[in-house]
N, C-alpha and C. Protein backbone atom coordinates (compact mmCIF):
# COMPACT_ATOMS: atom_id res chain seq x y z
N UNK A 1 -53.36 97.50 -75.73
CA UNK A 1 -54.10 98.70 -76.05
C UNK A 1 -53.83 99.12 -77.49
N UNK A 2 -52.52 99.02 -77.76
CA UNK A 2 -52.33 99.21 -79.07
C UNK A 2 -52.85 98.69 -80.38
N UNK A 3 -52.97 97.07 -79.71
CA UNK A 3 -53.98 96.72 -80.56
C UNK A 3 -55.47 96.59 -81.25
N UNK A 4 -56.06 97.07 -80.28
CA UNK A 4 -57.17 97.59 -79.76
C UNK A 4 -57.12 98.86 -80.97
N UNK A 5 -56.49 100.14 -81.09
CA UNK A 5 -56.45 100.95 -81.26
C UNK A 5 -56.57 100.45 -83.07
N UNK A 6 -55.51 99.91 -83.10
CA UNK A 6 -55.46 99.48 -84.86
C UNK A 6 -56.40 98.89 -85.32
N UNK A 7 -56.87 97.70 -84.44
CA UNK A 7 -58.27 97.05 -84.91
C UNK A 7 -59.13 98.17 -85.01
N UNK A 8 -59.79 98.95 -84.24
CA UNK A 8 -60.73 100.27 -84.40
C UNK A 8 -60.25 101.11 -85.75
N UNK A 9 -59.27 101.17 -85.90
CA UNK A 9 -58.94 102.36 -87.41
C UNK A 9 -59.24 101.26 -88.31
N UNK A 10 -58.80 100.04 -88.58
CA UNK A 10 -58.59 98.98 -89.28
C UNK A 10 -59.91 99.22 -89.65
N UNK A 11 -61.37 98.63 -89.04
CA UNK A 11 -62.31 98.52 -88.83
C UNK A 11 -62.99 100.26 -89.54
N UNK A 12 -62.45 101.35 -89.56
CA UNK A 12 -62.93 102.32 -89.71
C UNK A 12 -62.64 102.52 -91.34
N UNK A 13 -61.60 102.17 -91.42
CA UNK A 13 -60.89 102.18 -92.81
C UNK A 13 -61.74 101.71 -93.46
N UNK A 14 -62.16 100.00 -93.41
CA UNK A 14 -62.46 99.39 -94.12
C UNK A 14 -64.11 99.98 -94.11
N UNK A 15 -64.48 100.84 -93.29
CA UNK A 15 -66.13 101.13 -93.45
C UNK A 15 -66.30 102.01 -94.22
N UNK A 16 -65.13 102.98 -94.25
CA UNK A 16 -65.10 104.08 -94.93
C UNK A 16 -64.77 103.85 -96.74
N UNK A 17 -64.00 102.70 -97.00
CA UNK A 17 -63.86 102.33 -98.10
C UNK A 17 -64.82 101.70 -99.16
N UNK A 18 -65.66 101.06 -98.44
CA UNK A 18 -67.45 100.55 -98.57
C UNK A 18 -67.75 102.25 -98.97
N UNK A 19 -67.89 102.87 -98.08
CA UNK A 19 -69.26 103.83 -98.46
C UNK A 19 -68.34 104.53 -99.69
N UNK A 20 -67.27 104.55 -99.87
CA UNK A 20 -66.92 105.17 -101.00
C UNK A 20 -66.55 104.25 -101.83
N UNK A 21 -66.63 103.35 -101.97
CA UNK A 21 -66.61 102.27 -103.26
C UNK A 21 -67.87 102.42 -103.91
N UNK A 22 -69.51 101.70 -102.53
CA UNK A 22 -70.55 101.78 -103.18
C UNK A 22 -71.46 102.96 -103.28
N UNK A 23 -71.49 103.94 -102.48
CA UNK A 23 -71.78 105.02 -102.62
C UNK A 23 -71.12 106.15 -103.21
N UNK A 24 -69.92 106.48 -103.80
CA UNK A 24 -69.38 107.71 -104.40
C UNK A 24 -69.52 108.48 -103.52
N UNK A 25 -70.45 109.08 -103.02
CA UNK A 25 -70.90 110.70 -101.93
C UNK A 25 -69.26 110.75 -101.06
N UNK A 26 -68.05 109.96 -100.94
CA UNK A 26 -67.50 110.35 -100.15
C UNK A 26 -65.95 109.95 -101.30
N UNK A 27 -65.13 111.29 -101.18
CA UNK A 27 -63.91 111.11 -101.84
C UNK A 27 -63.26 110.45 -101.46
N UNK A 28 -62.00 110.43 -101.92
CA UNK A 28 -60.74 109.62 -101.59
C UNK A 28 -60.24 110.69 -100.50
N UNK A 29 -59.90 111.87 -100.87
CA UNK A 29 -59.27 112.53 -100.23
C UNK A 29 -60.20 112.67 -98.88
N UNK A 30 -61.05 112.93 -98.81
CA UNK A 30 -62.04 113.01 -97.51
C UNK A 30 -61.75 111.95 -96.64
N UNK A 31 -61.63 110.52 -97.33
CA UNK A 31 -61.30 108.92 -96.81
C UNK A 31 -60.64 109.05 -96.30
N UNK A 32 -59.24 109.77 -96.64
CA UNK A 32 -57.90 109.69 -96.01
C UNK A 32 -57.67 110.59 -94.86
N UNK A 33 -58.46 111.71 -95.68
CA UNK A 33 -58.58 112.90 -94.22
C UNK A 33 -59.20 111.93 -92.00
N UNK A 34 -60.58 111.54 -93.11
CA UNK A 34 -61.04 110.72 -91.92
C UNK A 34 -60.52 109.69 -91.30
N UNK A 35 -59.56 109.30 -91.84
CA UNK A 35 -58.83 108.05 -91.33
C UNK A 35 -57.64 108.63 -90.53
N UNK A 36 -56.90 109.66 -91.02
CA UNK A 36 -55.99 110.35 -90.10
C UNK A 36 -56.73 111.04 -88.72
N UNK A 37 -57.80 111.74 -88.89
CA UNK A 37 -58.42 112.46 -87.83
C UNK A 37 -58.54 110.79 -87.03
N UNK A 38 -59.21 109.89 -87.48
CA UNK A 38 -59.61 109.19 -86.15
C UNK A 38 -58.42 108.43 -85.73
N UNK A 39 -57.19 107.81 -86.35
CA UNK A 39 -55.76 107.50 -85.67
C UNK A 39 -55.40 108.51 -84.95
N UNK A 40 -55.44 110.31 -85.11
CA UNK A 40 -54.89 110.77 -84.32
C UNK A 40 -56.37 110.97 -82.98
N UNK A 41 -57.03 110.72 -83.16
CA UNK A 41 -58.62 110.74 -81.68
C UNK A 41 -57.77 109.58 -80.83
N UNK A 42 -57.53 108.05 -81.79
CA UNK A 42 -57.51 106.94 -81.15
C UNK A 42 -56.30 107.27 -80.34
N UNK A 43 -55.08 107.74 -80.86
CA UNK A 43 -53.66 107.47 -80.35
C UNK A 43 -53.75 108.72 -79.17
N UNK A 44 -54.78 109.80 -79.37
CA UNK A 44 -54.95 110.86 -77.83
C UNK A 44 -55.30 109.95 -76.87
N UNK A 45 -56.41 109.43 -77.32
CA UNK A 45 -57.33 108.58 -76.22
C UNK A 45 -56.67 107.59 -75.51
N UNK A 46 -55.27 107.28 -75.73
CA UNK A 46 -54.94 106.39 -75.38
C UNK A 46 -53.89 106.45 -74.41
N UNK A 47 -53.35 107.42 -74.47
CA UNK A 47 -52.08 107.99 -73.83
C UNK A 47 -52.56 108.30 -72.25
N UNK A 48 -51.52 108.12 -71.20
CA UNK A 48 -51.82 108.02 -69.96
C UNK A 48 -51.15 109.32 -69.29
N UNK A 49 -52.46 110.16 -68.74
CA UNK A 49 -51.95 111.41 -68.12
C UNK A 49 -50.66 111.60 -67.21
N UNK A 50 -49.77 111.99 -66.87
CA UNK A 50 -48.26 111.93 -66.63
C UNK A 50 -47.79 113.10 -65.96
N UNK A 51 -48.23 113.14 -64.61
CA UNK A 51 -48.14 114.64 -64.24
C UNK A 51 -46.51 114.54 -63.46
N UNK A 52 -46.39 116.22 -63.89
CA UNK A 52 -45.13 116.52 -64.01
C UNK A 52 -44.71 116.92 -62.39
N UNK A 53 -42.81 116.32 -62.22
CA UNK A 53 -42.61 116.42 -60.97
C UNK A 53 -43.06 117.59 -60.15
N UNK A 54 -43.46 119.10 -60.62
CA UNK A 54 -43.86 119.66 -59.94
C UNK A 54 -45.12 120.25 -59.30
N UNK A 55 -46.38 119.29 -60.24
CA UNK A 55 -47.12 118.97 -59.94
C UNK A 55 -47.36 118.35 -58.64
N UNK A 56 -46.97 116.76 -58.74
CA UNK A 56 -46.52 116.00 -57.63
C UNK A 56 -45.86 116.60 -56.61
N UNK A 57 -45.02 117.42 -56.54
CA UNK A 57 -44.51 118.68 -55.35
C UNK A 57 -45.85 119.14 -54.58
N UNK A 58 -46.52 119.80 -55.51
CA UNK A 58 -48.18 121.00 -55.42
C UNK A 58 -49.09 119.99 -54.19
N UNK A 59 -49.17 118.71 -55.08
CA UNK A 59 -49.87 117.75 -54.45
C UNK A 59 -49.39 117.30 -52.73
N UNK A 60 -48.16 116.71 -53.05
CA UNK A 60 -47.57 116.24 -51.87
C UNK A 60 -47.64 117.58 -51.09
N UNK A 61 -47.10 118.92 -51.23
CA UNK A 61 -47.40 120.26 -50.34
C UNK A 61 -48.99 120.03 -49.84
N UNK A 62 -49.86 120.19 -50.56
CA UNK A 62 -51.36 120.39 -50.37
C UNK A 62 -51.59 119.10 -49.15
N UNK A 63 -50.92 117.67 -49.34
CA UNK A 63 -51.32 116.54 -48.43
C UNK A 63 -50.68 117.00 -46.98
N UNK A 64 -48.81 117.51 -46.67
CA UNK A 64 -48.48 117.52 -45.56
C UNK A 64 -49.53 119.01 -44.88
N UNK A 65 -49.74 119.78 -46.09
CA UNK A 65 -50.49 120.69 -45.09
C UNK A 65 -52.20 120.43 -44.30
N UNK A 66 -52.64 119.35 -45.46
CA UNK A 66 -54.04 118.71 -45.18
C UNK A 66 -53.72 117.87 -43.45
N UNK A 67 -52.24 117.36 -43.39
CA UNK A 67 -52.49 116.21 -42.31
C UNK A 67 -52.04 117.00 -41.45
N UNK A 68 -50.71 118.12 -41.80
CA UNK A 68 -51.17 119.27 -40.29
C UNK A 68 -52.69 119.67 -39.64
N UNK A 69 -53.14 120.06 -40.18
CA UNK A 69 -54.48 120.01 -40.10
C UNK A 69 -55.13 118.98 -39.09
N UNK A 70 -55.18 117.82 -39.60
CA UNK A 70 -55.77 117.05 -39.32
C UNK A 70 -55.11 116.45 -37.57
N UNK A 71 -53.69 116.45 -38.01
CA UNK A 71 -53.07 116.43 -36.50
C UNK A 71 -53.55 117.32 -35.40
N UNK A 72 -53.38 118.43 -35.62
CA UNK A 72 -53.77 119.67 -34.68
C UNK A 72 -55.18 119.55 -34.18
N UNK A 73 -56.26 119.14 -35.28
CA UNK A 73 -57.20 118.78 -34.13
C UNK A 73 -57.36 117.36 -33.38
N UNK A 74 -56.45 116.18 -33.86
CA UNK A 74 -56.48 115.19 -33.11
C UNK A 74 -56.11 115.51 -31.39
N UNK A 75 -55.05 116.64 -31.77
CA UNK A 75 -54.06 117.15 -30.56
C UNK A 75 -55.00 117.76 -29.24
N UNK A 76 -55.77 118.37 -30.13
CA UNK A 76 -56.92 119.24 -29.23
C UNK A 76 -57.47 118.77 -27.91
N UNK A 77 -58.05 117.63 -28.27
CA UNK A 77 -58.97 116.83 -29.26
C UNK A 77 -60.43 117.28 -29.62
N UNK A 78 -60.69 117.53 -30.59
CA UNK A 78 -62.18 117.94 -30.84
C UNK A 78 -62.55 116.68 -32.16
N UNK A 79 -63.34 115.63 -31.51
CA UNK A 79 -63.72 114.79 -32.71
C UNK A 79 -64.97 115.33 -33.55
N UNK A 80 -65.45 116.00 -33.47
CA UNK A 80 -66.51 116.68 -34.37
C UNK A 80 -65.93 117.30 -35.64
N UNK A 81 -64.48 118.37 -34.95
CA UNK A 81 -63.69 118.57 -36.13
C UNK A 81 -63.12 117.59 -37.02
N UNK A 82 -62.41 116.74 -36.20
CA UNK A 82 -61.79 115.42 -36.69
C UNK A 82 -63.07 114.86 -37.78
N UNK A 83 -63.58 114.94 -37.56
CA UNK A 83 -64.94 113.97 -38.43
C UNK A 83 -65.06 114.80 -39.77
N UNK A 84 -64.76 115.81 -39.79
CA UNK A 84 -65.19 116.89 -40.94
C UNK A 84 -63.88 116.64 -42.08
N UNK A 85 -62.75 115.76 -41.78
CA UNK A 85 -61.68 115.64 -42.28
C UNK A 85 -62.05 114.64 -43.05
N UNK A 86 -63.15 113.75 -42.95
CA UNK A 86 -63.23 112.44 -43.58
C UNK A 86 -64.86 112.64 -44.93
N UNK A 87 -64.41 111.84 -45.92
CA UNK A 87 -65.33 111.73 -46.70
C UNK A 87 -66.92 111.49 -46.08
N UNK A 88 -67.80 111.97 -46.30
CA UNK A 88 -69.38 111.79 -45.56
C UNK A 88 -70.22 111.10 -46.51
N UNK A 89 -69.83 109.94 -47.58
CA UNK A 89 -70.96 109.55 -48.69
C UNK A 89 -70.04 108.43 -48.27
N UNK A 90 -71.00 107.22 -49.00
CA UNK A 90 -70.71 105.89 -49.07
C UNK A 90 -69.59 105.53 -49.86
N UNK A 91 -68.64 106.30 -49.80
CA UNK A 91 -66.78 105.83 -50.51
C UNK A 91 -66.23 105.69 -48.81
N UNK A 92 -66.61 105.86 -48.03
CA UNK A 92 -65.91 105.61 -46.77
C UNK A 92 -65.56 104.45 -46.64
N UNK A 93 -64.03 104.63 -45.90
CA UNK A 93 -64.06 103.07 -45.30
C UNK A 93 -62.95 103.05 -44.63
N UNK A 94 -63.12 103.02 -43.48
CA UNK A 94 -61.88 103.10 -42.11
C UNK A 94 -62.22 101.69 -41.59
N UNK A 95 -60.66 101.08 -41.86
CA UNK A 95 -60.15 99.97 -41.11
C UNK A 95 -59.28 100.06 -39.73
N UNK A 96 -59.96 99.46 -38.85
CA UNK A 96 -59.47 100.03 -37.50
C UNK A 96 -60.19 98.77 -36.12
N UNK A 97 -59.20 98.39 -35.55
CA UNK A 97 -58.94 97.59 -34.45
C UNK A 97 -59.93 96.39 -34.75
N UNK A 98 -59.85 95.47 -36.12
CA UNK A 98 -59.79 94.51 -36.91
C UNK A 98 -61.10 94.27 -37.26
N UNK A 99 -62.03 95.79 -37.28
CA UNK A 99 -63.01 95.99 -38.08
C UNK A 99 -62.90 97.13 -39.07
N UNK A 100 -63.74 97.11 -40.11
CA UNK A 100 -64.13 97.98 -41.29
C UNK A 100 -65.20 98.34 -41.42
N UNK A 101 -65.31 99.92 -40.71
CA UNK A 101 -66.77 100.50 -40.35
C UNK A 101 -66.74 101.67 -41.97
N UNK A 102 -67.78 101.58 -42.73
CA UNK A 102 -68.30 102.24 -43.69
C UNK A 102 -69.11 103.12 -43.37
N UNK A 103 -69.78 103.10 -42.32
CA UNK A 103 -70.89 103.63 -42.31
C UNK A 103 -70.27 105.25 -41.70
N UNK A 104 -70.62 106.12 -42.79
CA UNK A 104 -70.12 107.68 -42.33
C UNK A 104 -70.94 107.85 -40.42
N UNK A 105 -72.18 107.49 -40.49
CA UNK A 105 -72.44 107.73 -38.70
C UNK A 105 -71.80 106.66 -37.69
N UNK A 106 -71.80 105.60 -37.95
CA UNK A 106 -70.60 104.50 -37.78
C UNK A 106 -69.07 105.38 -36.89
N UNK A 107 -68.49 105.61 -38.11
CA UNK A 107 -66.93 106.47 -38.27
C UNK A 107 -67.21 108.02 -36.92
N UNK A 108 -68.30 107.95 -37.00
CA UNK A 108 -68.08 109.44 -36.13
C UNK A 108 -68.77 109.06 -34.60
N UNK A 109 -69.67 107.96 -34.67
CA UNK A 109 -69.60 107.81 -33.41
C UNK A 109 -68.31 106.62 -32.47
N UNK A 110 -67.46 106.65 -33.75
CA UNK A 110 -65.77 105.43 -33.14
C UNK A 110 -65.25 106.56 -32.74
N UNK A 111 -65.18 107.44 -33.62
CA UNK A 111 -64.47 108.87 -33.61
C UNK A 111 -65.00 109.42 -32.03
N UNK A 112 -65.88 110.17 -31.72
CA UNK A 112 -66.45 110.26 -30.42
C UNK A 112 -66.45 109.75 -29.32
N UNK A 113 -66.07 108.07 -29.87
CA UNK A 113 -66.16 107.52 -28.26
C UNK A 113 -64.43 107.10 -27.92
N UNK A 114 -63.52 107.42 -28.93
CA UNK A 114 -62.32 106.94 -28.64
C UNK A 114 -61.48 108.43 -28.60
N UNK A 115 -61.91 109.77 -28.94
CA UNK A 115 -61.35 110.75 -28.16
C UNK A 115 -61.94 111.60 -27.67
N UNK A 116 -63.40 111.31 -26.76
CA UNK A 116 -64.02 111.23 -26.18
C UNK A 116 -63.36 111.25 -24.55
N UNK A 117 -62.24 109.75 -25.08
CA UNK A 117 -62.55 109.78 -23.50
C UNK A 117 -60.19 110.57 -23.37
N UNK A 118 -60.30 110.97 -24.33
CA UNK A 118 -58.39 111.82 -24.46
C UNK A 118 -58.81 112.82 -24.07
N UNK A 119 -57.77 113.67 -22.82
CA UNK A 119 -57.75 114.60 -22.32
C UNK A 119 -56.75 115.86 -23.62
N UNK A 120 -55.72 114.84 -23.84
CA UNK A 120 -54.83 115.28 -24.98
C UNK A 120 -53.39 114.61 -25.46
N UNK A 121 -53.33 114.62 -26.55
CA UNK A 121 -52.49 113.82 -27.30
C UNK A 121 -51.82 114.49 -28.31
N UNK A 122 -50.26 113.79 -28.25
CA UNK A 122 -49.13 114.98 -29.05
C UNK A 122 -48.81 113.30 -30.20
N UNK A 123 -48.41 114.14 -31.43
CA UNK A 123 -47.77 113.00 -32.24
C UNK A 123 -46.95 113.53 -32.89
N UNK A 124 -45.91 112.51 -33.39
CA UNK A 124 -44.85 112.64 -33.98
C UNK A 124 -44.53 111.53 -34.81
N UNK A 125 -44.43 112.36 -36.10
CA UNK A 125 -44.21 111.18 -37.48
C UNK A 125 -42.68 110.96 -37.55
N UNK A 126 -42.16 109.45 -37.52
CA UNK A 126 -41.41 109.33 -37.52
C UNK A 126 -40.76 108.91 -38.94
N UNK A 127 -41.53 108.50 -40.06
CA UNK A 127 -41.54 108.04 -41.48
C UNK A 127 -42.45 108.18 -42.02
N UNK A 128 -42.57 108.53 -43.46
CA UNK A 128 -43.99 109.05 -44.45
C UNK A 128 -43.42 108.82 -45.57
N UNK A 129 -44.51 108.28 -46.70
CA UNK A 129 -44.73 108.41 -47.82
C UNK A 129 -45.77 108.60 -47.79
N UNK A 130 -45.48 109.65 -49.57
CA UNK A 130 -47.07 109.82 -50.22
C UNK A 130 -46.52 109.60 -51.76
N UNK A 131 -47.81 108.51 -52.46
CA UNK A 131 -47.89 108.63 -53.72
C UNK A 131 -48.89 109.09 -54.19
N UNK A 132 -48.21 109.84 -55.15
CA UNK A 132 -49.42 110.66 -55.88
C UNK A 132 -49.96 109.87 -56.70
N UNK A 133 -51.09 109.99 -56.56
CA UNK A 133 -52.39 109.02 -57.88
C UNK A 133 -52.41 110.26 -59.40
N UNK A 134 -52.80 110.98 -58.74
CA UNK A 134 -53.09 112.29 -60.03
C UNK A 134 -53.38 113.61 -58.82
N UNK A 135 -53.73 114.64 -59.55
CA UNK A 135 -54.02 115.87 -58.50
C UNK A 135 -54.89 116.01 -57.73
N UNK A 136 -55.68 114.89 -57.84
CA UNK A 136 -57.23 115.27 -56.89
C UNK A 136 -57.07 113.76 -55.97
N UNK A 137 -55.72 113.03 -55.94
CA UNK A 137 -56.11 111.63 -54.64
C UNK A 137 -54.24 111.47 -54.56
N UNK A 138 -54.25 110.85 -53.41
CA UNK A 138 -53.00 110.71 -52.98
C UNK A 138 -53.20 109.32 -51.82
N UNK A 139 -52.05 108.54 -51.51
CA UNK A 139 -52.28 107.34 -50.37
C UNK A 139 -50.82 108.00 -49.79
N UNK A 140 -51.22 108.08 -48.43
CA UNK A 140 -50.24 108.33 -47.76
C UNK A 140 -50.15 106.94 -46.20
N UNK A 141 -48.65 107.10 -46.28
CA UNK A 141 -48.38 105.72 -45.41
C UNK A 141 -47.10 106.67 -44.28
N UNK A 142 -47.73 106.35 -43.07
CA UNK A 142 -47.04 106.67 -41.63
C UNK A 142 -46.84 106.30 -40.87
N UNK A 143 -45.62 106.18 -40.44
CA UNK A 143 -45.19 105.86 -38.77
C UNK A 143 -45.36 106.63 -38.08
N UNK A 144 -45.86 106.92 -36.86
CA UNK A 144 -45.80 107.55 -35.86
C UNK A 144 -45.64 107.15 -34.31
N UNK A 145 -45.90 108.07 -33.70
CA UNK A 145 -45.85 107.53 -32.22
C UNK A 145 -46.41 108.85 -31.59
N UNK A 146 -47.53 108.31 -30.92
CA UNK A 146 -48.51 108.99 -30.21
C UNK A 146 -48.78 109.03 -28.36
N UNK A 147 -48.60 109.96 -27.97
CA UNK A 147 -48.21 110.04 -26.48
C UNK A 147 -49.71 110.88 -26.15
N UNK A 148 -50.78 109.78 -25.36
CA UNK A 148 -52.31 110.20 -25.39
C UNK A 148 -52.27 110.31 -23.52
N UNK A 149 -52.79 111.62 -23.16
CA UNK A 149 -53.09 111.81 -21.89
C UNK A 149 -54.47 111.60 -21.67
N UNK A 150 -55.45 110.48 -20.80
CA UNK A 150 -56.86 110.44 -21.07
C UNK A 150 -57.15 111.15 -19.91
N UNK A 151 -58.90 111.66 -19.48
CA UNK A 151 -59.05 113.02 -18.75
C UNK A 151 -59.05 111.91 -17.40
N UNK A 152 -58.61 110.85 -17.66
CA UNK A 152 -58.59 110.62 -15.67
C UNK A 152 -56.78 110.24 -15.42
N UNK A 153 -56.60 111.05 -16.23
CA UNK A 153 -54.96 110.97 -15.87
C UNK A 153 -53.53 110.16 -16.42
N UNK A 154 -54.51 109.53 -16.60
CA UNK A 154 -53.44 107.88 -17.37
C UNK A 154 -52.91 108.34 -18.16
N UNK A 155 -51.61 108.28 -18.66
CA UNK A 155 -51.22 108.68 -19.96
C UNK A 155 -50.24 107.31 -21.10
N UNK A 156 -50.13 107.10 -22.35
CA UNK A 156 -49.72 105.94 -22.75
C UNK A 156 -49.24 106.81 -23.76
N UNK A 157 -47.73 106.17 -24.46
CA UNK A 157 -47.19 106.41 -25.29
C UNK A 157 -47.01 105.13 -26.21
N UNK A 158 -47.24 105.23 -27.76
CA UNK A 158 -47.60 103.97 -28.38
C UNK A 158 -47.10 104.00 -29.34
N UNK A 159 -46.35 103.29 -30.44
CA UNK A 159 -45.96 103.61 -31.90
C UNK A 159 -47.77 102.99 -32.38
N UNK A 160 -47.90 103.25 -34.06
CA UNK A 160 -48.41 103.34 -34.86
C UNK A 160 -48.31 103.59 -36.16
N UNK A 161 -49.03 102.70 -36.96
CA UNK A 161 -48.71 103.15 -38.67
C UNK A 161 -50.21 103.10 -39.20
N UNK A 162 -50.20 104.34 -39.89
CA UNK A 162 -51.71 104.23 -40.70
C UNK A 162 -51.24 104.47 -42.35
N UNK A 163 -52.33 104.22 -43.23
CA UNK A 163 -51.94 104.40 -44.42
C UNK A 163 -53.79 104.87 -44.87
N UNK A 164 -53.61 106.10 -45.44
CA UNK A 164 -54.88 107.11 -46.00
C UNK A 164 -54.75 107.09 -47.67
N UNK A 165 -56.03 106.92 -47.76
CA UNK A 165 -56.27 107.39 -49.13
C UNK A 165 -56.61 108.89 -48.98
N UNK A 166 -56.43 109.40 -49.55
CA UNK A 166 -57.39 110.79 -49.48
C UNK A 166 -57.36 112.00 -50.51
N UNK A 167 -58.31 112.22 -50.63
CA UNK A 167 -59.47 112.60 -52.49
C UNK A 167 -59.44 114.09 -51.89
N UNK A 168 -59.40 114.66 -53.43
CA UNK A 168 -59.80 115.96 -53.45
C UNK A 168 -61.41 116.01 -53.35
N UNK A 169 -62.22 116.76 -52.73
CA UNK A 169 -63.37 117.12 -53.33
C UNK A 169 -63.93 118.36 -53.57
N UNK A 170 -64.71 118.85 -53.94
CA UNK A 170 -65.08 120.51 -54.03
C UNK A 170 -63.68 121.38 -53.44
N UNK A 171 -62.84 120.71 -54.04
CA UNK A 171 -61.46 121.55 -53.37
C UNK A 171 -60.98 121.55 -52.61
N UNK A 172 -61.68 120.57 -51.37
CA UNK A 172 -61.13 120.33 -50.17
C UNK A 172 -60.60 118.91 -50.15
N UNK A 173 -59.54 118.67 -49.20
CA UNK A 173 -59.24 116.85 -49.27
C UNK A 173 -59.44 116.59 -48.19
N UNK A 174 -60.24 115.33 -48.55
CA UNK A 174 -60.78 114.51 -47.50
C UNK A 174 -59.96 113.11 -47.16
N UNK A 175 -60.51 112.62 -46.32
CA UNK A 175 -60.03 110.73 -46.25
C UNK A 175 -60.99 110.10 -46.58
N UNK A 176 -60.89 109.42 -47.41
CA UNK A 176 -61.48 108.56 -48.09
C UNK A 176 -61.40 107.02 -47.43
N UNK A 177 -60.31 106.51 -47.56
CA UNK A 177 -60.01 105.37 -46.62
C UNK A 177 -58.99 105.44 -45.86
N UNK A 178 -59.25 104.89 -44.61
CA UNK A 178 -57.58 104.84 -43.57
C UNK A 178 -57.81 103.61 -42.73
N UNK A 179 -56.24 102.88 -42.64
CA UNK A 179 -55.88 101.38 -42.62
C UNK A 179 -55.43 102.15 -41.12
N UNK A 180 -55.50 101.67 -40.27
CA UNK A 180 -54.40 101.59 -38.58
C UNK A 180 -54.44 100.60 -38.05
């Protein structure tokens, strides 16, 4: 990148030295002015946003409270709510029981027919990470273990690990993608 950056001033220098060699209309001092303004444009442009640990706090807070959320209505179960948790435009993409359904009506009728048939279900995270991307996306990775009562009685207790992408949008965070 760096080099990149010098070739572009390099390249600017030398254009700027043309129009004031053969044209006069542009000083020396102006030359030099313009050559500093665009090293310091190039060397902004280049630098990689770096958000600060308590940022990353803000974020990671905003995700465990997004997946409370999201637990509590799994718990319910109301998949209509559940569905409102997930991105609705073509960035979808839930990987799940060794298919990858995109399709946002797809995702809500898996959603419908698999707690559909849960009377009710408790979970408990047993391990989590989240890395923060920047303030508006995060991937979060979980262990859990899920104890599902279905409405004709049966009940199964299961470990599980999923791993979510999930995006800010209009202020709200959604899932974007989730691996189980």
């Amino acid at each position: 990148m760096f080099f990149v950056v010098v070739t572009c001033v390099n390249n600017l220098v030398t254009i700027i030295l043309d129009l004031s060699i053969n044209q006069n209309q542009i000083t020396m001092k102006t030359s030099v002015m313009l050559i500093i303004v665009m090293i310091f444009i190039s060397l902004s442009c280049t630098q990689k946003t770096v958000l600060s640990e308590g940022d990353k706090k803000a974020v990671e807070t905003e995700i465990h409270q997004f997946m409370a959320s999201v637990e509590a209505v799994m718990e319910s179960p109301s998949p209509d709510e559940y569905f409102n948790y997930f991105l609705q435009t073509d960035e979808l993409a839930v990987a799940t029981l060794g298919q990858l359904v995109t399709n946002p009506a797809a995702v809500r009728d898996t959603i419908n027919k698999h707690l559909g048939m849960v009377e009710k279900q408790s979970i408990k995270t047993n391990a989590e990470k989240i890395y923060v991307i920047n303030k508006e996306a995060a991937v979060l990775s979980a262990a859990k273990v899920g104890t599902i009562t279905f409405k004709n009685g049966a009940q199964i207790t299961m470990p599980y690990a999923w791993t979510l992408l999930i995006v800010k949008r209009d202020g709200k965070w959604k899932i974007a993608h989730i691996h189980n």
